[in-house]
Each structure stands twice: as C-alpha cells, then as structure tokens.
N, C-alpha and C. Protein backbone atom coordinates (compact mmCIF):
# COMPACT_ATOMS: atom_id res chain seq x y z
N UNK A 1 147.48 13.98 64.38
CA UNK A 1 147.88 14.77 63.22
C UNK A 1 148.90 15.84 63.61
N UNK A 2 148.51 16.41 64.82
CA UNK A 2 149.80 17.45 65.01
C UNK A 2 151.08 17.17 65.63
N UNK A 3 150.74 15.43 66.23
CA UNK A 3 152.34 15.50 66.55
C UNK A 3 153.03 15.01 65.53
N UNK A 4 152.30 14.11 64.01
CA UNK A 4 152.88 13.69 63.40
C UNK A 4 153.63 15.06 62.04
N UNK A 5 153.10 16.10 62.76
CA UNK A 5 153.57 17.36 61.75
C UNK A 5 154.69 17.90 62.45
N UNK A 6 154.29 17.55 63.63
CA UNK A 6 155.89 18.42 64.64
C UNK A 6 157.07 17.13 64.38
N UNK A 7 156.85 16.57 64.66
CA UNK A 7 157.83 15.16 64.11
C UNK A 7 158.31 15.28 62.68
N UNK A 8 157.97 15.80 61.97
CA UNK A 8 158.74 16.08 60.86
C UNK A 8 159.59 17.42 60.40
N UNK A 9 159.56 17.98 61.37
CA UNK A 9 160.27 19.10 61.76
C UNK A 9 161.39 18.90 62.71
N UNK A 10 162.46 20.57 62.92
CA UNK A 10 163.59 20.66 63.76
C UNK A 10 163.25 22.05 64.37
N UNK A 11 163.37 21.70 65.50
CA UNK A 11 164.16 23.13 66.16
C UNK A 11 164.79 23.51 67.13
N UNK A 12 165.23 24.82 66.76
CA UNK A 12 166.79 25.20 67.82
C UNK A 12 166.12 24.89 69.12
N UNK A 13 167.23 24.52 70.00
CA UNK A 13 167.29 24.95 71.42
C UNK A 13 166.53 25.73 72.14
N UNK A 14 165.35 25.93 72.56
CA UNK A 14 164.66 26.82 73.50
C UNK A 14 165.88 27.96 74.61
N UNK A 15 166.05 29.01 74.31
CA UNK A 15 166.31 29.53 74.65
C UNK A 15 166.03 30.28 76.16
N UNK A 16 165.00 30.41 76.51
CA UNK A 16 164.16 30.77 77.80
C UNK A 16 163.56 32.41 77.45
N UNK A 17 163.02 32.48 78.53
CA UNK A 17 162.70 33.91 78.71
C UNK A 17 163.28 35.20 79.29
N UNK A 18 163.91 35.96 78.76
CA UNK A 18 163.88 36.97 79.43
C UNK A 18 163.25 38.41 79.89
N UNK A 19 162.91 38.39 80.88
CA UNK A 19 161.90 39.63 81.06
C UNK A 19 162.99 40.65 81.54
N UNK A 20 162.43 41.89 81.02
CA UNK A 20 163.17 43.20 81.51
C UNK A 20 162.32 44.35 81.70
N UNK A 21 162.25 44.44 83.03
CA UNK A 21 161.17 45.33 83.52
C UNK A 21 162.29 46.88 84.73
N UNK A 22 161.69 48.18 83.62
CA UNK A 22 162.67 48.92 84.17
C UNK A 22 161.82 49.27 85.50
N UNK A 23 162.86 49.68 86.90
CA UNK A 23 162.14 50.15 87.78
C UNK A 23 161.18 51.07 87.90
N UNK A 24 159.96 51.36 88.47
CA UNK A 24 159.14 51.96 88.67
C UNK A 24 159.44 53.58 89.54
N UNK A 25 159.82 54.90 88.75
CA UNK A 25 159.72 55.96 89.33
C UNK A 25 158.82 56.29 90.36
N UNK A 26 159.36 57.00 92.07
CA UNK A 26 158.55 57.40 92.20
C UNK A 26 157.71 58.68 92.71
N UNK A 27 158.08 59.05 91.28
CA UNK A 27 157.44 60.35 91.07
C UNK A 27 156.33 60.12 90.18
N UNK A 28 155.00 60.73 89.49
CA UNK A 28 154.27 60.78 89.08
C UNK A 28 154.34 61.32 87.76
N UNK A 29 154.62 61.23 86.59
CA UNK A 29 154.58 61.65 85.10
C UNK A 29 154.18 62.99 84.66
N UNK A 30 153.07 62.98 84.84
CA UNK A 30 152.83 64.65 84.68
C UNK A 30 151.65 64.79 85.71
N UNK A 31 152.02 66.30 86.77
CA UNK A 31 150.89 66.39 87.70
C UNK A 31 149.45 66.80 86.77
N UNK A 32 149.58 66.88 85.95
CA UNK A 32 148.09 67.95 85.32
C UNK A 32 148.23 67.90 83.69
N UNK A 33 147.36 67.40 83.80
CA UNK A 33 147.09 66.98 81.62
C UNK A 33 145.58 67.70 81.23
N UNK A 34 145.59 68.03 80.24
CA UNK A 34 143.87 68.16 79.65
C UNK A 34 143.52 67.46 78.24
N UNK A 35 143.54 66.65 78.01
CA UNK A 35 142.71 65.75 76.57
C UNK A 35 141.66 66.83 76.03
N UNK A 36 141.44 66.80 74.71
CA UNK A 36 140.47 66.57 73.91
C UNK A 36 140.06 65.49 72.96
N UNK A 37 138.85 65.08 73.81
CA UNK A 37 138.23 63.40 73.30
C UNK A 37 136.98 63.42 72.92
N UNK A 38 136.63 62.42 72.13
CA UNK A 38 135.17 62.38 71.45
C UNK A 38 134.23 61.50 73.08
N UNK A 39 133.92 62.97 73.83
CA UNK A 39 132.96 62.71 74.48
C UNK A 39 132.16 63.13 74.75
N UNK A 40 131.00 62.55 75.29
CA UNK A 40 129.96 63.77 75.25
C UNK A 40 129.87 65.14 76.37
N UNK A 41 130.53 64.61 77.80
CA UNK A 41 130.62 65.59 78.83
C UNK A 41 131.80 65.57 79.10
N UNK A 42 132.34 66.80 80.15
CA UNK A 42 133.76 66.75 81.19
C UNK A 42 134.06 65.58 81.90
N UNK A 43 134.82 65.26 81.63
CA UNK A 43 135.50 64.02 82.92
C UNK A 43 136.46 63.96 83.58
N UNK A 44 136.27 63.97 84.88
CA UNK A 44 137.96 64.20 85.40
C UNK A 44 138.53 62.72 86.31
N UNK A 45 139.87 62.07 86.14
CA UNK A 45 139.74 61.25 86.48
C UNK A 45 141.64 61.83 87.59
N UNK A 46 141.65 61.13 88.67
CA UNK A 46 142.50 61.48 89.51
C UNK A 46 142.94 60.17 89.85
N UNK A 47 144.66 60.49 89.98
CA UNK A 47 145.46 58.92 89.86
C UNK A 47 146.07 59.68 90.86
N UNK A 48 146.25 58.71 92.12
CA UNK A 48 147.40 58.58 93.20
C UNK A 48 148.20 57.36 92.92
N UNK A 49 149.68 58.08 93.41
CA UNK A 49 150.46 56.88 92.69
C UNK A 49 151.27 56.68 94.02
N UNK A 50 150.87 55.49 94.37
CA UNK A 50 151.01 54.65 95.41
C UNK A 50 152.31 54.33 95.70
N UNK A 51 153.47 54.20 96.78
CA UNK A 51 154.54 53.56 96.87
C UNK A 51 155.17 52.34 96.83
N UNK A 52 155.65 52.08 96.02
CA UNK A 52 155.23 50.31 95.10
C UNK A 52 155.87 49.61 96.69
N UNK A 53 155.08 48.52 97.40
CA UNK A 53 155.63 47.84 98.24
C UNK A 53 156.62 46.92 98.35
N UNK A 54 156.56 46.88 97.22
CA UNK A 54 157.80 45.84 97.17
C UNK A 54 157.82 44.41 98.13
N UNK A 55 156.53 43.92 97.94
CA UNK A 55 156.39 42.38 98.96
C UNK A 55 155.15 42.12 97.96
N UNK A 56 155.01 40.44 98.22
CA UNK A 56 154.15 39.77 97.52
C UNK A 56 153.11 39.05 98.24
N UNK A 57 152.45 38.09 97.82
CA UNK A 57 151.81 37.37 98.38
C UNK A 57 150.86 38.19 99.53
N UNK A 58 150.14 37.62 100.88
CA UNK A 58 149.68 37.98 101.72
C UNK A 58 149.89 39.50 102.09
N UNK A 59 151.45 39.99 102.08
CA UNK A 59 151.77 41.13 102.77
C UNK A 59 151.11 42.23 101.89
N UNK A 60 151.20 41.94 100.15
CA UNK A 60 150.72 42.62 99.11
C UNK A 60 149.32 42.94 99.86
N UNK A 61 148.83 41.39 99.33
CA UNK A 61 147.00 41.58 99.48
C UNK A 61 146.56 42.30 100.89
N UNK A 62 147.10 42.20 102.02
CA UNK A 62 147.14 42.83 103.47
C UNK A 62 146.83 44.45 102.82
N UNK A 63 148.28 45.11 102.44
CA UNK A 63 148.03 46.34 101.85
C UNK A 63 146.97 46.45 101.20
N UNK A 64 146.63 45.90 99.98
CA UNK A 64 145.22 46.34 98.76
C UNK A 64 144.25 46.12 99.62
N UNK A 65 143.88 45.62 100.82
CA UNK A 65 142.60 45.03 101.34
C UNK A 65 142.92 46.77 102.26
N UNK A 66 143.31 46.79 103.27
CA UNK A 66 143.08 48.01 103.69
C UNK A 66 142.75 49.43 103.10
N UNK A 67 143.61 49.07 101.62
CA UNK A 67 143.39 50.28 100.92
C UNK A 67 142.05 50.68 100.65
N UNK A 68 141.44 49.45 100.22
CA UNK A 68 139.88 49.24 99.74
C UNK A 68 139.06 49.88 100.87
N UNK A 69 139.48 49.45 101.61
CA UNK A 69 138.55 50.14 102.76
C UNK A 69 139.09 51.51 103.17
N UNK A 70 139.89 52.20 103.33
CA UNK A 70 140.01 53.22 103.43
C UNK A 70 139.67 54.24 102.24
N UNK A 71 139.52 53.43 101.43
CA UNK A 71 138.49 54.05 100.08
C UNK A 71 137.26 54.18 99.89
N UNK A 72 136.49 53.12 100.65
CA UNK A 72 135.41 52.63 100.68
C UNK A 72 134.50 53.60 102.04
N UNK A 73 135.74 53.84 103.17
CA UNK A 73 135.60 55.20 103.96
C UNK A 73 135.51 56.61 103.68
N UNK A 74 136.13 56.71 102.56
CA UNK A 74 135.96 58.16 101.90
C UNK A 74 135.51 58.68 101.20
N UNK A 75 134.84 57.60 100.82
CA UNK A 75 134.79 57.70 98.99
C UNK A 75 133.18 57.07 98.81
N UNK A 76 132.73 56.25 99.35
CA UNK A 76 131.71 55.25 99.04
C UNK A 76 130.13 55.87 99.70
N UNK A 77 129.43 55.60 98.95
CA UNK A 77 127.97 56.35 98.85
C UNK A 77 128.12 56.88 100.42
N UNK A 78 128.22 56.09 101.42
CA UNK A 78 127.50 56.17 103.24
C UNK A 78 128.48 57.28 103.44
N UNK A 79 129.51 57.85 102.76
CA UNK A 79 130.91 58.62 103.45
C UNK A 79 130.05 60.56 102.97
N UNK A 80 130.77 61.04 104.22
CA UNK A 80 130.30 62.41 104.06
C UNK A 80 130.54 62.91 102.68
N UNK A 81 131.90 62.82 102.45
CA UNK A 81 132.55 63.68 101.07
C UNK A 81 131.54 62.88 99.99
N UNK A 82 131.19 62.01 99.60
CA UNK A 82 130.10 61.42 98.46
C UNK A 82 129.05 62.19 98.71
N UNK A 83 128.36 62.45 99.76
CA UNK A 83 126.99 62.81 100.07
C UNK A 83 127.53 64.08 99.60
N UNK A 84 127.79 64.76 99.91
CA UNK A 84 128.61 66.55 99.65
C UNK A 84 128.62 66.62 97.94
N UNK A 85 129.59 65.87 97.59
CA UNK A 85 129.95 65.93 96.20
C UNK A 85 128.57 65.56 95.29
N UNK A 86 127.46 64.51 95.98
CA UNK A 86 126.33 64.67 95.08
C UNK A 86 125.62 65.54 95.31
N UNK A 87 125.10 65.79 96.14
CA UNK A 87 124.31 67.53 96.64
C UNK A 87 124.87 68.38 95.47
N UNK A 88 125.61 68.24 95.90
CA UNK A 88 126.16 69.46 94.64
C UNK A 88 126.28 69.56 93.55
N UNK A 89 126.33 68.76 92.88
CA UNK A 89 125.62 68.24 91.55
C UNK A 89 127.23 67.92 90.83
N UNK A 90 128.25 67.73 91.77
CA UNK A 90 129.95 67.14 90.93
C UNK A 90 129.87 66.43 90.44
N UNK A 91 129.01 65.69 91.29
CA UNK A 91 129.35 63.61 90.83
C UNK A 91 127.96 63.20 90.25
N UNK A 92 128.33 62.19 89.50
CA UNK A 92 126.81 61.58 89.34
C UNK A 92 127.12 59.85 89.22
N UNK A 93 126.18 59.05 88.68
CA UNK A 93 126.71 57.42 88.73
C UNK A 93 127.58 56.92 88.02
N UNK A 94 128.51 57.81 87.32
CA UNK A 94 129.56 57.24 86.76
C UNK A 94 130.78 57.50 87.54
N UNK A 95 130.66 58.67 88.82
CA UNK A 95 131.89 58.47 89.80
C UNK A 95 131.98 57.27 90.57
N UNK A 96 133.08 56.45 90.19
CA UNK A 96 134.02 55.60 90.71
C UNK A 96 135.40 55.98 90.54
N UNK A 97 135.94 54.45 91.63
CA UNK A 97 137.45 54.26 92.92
C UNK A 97 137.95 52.96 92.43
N UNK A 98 139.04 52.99 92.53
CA UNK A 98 139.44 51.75 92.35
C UNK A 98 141.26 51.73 93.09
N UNK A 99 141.35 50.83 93.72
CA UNK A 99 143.16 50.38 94.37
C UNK A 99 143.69 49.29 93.61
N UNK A 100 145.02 49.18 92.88
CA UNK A 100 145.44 48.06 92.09
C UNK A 100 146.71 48.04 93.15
N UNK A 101 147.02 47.37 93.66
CA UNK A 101 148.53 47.21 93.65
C UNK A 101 149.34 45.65 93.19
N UNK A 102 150.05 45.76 93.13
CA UNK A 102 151.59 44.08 92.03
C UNK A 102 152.59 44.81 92.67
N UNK A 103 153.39 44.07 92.86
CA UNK A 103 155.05 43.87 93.25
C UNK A 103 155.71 45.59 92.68
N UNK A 104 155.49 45.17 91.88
CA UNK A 104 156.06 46.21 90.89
C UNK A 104 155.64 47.64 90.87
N UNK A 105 154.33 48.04 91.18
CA UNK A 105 154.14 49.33 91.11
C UNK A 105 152.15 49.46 91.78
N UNK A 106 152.11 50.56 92.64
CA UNK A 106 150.20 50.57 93.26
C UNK A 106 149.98 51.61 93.06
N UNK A 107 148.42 51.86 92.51
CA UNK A 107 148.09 53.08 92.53
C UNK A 107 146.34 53.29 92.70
N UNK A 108 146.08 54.19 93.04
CA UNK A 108 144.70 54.71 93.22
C UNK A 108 144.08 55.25 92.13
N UNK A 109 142.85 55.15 91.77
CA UNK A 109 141.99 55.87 90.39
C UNK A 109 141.22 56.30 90.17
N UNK A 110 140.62 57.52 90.34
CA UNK A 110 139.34 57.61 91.05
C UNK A 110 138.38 58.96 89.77
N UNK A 111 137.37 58.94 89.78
CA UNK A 111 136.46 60.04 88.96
C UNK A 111 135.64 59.95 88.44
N UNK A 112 135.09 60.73 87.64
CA UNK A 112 134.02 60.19 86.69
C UNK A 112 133.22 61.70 85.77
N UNK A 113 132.51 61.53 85.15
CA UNK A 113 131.50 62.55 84.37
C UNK A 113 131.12 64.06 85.14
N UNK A 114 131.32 65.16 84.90
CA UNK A 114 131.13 66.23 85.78
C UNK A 114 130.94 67.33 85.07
N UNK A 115 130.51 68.34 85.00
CA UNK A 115 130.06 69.77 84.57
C UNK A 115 131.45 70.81 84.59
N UNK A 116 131.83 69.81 86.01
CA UNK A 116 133.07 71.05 86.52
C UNK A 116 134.49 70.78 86.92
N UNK A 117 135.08 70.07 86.32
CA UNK A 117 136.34 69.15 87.02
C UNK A 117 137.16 70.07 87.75
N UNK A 118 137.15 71.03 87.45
CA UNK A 118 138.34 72.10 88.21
C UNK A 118 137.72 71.83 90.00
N UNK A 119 136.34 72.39 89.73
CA UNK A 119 135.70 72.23 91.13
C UNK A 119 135.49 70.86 91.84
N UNK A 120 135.39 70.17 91.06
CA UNK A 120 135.32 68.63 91.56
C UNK A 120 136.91 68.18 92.18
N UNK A 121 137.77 68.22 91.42
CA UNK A 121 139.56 68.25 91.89
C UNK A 121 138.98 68.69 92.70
N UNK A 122 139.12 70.15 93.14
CA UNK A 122 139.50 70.87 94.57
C UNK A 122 138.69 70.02 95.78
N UNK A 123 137.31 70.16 95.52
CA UNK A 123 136.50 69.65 96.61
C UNK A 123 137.23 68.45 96.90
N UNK A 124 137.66 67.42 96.36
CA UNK A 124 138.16 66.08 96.26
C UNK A 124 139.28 66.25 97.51
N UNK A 125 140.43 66.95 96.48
CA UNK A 125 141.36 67.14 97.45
C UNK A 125 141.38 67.85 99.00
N UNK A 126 140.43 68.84 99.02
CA UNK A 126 140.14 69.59 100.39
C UNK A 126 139.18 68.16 101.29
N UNK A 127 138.22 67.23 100.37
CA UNK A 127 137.82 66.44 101.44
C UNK A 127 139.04 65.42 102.22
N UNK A 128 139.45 64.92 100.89
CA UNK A 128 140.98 64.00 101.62
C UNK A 128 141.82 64.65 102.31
N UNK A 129 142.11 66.13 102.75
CA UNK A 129 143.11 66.53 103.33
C UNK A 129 142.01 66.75 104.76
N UNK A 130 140.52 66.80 104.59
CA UNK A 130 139.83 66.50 106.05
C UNK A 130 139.71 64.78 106.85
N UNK A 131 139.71 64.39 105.47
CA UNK A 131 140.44 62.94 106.12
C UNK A 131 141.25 62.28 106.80
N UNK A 132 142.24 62.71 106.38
CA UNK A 132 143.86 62.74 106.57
C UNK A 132 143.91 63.66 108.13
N UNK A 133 143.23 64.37 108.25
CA UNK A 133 143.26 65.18 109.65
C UNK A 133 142.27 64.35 110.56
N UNK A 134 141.17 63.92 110.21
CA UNK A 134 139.75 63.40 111.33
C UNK A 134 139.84 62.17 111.61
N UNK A 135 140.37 61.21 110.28
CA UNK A 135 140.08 59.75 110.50
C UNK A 135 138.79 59.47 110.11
N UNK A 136 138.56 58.04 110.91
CA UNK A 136 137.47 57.51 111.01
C UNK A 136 136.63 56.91 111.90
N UNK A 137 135.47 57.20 111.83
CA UNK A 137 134.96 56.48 113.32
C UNK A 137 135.26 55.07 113.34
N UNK A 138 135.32 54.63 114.81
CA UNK A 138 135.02 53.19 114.56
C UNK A 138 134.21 52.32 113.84
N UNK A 139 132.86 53.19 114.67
CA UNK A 139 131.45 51.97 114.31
C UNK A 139 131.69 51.84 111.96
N UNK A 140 132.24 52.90 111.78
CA UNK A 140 132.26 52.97 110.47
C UNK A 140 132.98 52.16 110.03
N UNK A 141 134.21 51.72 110.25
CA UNK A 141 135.12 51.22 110.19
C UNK A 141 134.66 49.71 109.99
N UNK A 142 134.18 49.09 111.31
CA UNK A 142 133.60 47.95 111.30
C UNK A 142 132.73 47.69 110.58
N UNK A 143 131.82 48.83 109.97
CA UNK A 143 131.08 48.29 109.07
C UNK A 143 131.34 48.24 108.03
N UNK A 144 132.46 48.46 107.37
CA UNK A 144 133.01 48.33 105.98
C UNK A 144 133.94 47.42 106.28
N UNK A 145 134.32 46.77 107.24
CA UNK A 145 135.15 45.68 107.25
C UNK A 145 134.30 44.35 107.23
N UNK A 146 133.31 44.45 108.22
CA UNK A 146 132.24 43.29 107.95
C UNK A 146 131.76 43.32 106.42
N UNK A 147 131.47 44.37 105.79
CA UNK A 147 131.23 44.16 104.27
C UNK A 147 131.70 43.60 103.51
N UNK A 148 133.28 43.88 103.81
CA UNK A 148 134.14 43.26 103.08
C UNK A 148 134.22 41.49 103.09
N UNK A 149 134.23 41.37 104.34
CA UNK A 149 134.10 39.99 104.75
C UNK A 149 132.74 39.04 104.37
N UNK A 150 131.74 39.32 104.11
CA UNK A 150 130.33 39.29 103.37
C UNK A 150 130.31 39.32 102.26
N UNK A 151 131.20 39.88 101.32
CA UNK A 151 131.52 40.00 99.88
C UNK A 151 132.12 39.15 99.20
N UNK A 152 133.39 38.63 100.12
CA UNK A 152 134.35 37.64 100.15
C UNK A 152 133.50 36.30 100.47
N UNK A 153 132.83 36.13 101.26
CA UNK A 153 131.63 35.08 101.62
C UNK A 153 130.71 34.56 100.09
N UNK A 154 130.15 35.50 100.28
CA UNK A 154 129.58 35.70 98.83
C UNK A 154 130.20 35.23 97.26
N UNK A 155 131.64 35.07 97.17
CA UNK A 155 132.21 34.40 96.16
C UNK A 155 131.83 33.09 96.25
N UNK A 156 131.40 32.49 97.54
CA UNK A 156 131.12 31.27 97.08
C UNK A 156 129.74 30.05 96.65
N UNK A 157 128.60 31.13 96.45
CA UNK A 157 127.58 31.33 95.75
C UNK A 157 127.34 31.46 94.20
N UNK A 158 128.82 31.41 93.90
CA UNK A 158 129.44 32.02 92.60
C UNK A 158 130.75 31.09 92.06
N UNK A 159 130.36 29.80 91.89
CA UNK A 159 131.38 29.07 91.03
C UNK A 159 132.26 29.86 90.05
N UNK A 160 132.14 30.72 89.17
CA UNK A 160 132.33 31.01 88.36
C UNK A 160 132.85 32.33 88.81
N UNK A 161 132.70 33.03 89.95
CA UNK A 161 133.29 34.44 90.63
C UNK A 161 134.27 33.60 91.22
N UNK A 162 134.49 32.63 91.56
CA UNK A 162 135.40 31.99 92.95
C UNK A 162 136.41 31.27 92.08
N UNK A 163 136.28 30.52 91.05
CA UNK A 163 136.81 29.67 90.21
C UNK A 163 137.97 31.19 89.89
N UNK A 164 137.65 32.19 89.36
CA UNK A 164 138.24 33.12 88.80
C UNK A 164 139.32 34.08 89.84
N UNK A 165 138.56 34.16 91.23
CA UNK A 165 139.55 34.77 92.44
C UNK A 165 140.49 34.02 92.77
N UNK A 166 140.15 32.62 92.75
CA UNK A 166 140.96 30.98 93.49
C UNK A 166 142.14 31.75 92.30
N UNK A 167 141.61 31.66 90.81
CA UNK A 167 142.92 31.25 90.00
C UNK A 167 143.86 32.64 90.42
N UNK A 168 143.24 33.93 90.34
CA UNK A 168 144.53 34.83 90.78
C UNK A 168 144.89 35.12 91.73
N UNK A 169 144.53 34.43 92.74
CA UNK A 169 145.02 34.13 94.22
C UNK A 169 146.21 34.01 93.89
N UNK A 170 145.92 32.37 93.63
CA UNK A 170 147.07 31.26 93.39
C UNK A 170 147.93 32.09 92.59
N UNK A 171 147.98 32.72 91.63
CA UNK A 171 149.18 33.02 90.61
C UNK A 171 150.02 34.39 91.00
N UNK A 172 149.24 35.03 92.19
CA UNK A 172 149.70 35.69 92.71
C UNK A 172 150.69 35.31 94.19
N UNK A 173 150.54 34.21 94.43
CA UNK A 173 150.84 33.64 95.72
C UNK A 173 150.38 33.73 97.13
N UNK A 174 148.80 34.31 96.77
CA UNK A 174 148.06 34.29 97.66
C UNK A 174 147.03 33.53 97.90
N UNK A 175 146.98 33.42 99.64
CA UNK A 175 145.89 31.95 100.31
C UNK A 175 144.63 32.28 100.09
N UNK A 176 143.72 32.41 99.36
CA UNK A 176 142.25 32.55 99.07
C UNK A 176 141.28 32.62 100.39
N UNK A 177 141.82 31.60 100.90
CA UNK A 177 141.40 30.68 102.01
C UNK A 177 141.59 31.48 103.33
N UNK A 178 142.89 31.96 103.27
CA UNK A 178 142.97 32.86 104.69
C UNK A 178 142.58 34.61 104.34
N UNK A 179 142.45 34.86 103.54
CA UNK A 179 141.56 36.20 103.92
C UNK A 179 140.93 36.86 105.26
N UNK A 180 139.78 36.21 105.42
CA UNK A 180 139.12 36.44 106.37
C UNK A 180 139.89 36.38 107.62
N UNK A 181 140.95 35.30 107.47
CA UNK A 181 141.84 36.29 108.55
C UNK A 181 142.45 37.16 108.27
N UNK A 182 143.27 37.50 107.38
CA UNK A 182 143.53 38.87 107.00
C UNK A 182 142.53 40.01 107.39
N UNK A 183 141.46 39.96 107.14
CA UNK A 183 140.40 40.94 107.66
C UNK A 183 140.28 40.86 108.87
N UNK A 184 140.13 40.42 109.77
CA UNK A 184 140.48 39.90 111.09
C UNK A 184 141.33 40.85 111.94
N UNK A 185 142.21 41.07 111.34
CA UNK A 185 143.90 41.83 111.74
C UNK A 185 143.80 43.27 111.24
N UNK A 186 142.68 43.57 110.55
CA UNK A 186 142.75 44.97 109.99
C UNK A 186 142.55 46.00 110.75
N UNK A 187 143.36 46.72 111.37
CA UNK A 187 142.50 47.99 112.26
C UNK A 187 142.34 48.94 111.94
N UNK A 188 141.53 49.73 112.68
CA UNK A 188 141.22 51.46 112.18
C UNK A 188 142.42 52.45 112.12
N UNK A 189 143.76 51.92 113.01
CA UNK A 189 144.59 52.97 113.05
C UNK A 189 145.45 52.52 111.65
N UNK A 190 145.52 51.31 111.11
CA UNK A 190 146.14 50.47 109.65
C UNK A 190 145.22 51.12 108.58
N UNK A 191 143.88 51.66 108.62
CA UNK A 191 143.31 52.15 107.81
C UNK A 191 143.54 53.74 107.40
N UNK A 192 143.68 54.26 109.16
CA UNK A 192 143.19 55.94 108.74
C UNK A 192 145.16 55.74 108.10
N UNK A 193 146.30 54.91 108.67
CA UNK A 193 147.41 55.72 108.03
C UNK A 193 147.61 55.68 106.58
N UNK A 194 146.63 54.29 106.15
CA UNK A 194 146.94 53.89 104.73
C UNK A 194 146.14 55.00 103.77
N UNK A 195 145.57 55.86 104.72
CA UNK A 195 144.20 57.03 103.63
C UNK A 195 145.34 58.18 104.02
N UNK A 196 145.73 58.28 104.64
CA UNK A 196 146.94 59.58 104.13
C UNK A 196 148.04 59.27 103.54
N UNK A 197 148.27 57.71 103.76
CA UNK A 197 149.44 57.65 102.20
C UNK A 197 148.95 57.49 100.99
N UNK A 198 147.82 56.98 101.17
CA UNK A 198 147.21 56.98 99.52
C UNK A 198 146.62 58.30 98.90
N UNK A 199 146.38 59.46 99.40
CA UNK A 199 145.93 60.51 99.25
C UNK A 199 146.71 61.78 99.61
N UNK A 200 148.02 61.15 99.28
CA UNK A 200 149.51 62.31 99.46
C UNK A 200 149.18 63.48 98.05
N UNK A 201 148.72 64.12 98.32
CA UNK A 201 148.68 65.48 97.30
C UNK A 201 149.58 65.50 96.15
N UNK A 202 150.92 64.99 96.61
CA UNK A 202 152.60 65.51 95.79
C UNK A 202 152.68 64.54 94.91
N UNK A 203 151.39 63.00 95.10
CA UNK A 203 151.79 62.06 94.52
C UNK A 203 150.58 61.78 93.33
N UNK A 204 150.09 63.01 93.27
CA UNK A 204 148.52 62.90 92.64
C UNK A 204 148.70 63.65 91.17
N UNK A 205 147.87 62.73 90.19
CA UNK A 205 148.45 63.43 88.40
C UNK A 205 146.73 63.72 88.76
N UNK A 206 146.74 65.11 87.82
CA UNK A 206 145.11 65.60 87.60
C UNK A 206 144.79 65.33 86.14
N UNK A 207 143.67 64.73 85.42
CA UNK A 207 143.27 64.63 83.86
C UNK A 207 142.34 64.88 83.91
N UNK A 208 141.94 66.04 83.06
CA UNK A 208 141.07 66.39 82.76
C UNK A 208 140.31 66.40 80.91
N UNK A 209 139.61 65.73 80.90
CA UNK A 209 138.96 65.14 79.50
C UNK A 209 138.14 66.13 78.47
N UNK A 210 138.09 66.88 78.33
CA UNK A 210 137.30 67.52 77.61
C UNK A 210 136.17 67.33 76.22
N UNK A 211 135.28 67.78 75.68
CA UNK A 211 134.78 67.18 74.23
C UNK A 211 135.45 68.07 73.24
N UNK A 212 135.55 67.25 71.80
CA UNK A 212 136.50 67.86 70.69
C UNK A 212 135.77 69.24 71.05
N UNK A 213 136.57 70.34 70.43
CA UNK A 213 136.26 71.66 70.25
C UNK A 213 135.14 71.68 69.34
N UNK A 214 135.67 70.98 68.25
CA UNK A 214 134.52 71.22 66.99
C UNK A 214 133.16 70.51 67.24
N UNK A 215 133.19 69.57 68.16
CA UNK A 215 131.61 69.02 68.17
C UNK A 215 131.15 70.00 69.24
C-alpha cells in the first residue's frame, strides 16, 4: 500500500544535508547565575567547561575514561572531599558528577540539593585546588581503575545495557571491544593531570537555584 501511494507521486531532487555547527567558545558563558525555580530546596550545580579535544574515536573515549576516574577520585563516596562535604551536612544523595565529552565540545557537571550553595561552591573549589596540589595515591587509583574495568565486564550480563553501549560505540567510532585495553594504558600521572585540567577555576560557571520567592 505505501509503495503503491509513493508511486503515484513526484519529487524534487534530494538535495542533501547541510549541517552548520558554529565553533565552540572557549570561554564559559556566564561565571555565576542565580535562578528562581519551583523547587523545594537550594541547589547548586557547577559546570567545568572542558577544552573541546578535537579527536574522535578511541583518542576521545581515552580522554572521557580518565576523566571518569579522576572524578570518581575526587568526588566519589571513598574520596576525602565527599566524606568532608557529608559530615557537614553540604551534600546529601542527590549530589552527583558527570564527564560528557563529542568532537565538538567536553564538559564536567557536578552538584546537587544543599542548605548552603555559597558554602558548598567554596568547599568544592578549595577541595579541587587540594587536589590539583596532592594527587592521588596509587593503591586508590588502581582501585577505581579495576572498577571501571568490572563495570565494563558487567555490560555483558546485560543484553540490553550492551546492545545499547555496542550501538554508541559504533556511531561514535569507537571499538567496544578494546576498552579494557584502553584501561590498561591509563596511569596515575594521565589521571592526576586530567583533574587539574578539568577543575581549572577560570573555566568554571557557578548556578545557583533558588525556590520562587513567593512560595
């Protein structure tokens, strides 16, 4: 039925596609915003804006995989600055991290629900600038790299998690398959430099969320 409906039709010439994608600034939009939103508490959410790499495939995913872990070093329940920031009552289970990077533009995202965002920023930034100075231990290191590698394992327990990584592998032009060597090649000194470029101060927008005035 539908080819006998397209068959009775004409049309022009397919023209193609053109995409027009303006370059990616890199400077950061505005360092410091404040919203008023229908929410119920403060939220502060902190964007590092990453230096777009400009490579694809493997070299891309190489970068985002280290990033993860040098996030996962600073940031993730076992890391001092988490333990600190919950003691203190900044963070609670809605603080999360996240690393995106594409061809085109990477960035860091990090925050969540808080009493005090002014104080939460600062602590944030004073822990990453102790980062950026100390590093990381080894034994730590390895153990968030073996995680990683266990996680990646773990997709394939998961038709339906793996079916979905395979496809944006592939469309990204990356080997699914060689990962784990990629992890392989990752070292601690590829990690601690990728946590002081991702946590460059000059490259960081602050948002801070507030609830409407009137509620």
């Amino acid at each position: 039925e539908v080819r006998s409906n397209q068959a009775r039709k004409t049309f022009d010439p397919w023209p193609g596609v053109e995409r027009l994608q303006d370059p990616e600034p890199d400077t950061v939009h505005a360092a410091s915003s404040t919203l008023h939103l229908a929410v119920a508490r403060p939220i502060l959410r902190l964007g590092f804006k990453d230096r777009a790499p400009g490579v694809t495939g493997d070299a891309l995913h190489m970068r985002h995989l280290i990033s993860g872990i040098a996030l996962e070093l600073a940031l993730g329940k076992s890391s001092d600055l988490y333990r600190r920031l919950d003691e203190s009552g900044l963070i609670d289970a809605s603080f999360s991290y996240d690393h995106e990077a594409e061809p085109g533009y990477a960035y860091t995202m990090l925050g969540g629900e808080t009493d005090d965002p002014e104080r939460l920023a600062s602590a944030l930034v004073e822990g990453f600038r102790q980062v950026s100075e100390q590093g990381f231990e080894e034994a730590a290191f390895e153990r968030v790299r073996r995680k990683r590698l266990g996680e990646f394992l773990r997709l394939f327990n998961s038709p339906e998690s793996l079916t979905y990584e395979f496809t944006t592998s592939y469309l990204a032009g990356i080997d699914l398959y060689g990962i784990p060597a990629l992890l392989d090649r990752v070292t601690r000194t590829d990690v601690i430099a990728r946590a002081r470029d991702l946590f460059d101060p000059v490259r960081m927008s602050k948002v801070v969320i507030l609830p409407n005035q009137e509620s």
